[in-house]
Protein backbone atom coordinates (compact mmCIF):
# COMPACT_ATOMS: atom_id res chain seq x y z
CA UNK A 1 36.29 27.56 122.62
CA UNK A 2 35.72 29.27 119.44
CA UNK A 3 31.88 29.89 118.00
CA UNK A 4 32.67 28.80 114.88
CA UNK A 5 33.08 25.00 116.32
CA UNK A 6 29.47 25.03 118.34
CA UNK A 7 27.31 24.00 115.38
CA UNK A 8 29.82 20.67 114.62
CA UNK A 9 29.66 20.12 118.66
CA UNK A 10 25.95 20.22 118.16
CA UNK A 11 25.87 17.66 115.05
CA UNK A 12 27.75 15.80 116.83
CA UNK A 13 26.14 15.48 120.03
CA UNK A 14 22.82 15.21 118.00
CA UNK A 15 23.80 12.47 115.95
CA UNK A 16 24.87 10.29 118.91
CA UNK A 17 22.21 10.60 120.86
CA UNK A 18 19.70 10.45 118.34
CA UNK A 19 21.41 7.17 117.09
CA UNK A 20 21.04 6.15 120.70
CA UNK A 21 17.58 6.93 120.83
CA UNK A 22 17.05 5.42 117.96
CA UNK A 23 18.58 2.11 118.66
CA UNK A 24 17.32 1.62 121.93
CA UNK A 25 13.64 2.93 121.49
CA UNK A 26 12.95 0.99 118.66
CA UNK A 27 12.27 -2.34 120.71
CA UNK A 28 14.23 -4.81 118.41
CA UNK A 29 12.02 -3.74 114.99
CA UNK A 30 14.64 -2.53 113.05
CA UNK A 31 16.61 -1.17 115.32
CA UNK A 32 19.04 0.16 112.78
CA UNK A 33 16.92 1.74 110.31
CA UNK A 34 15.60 3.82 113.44
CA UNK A 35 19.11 4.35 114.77
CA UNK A 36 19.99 5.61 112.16
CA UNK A 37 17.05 8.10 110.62
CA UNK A 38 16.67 9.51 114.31
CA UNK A 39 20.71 10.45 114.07
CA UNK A 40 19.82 12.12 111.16
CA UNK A 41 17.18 14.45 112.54
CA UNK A 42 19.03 15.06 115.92
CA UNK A 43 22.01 15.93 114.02
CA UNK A 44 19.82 18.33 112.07
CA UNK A 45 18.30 19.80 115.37
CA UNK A 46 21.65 19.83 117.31
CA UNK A 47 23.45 21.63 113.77
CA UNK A 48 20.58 24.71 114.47
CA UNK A 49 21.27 24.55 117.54
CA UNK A 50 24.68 24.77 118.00
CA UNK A 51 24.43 27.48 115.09
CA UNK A 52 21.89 29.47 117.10
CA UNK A 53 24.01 29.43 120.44
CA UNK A 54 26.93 30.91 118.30
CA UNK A 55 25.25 33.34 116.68
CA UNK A 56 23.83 34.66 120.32
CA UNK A 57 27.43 34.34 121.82
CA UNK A 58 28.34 36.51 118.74
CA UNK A 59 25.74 38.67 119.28
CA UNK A 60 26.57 39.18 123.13
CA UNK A 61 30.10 39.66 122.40
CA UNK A 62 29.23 42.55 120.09
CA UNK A 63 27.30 44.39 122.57
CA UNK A 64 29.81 44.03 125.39
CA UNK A 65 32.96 45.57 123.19
């Protein structure tokens, strides 16, 4: 798997399971406004992440050539 696709994995999986989260934790009050600001801020949080694991996997692959 290339580094350049781990932040879109990340946004991805953030956005899903903050929609999740979202949806479900909410209790019935509004369930979709929360579904859907949650997926927002997880897909924020999973882009830097995905962004930070590629640029330590690029990092690592540096030192090792």
């Amino acid at each position: 798997m290339r580094r350049a696709s781990w932040p879109v994995i990340g946004l991805v999986l953030g956005a899903v399971a903050g929609a999740l989260w979202g949806w479900f934790g909410a209790g019935g009050y509004e369930a979709g406004d929360s579904a859907i600001g949650t997926s927002f801020l997880c897909a924020l949080a999973g882009l830097l992440i995905g962004a930070v694991a590629a640029s330590v996997a690029a990092r690592r692959a540096r030192k090792h050539r």
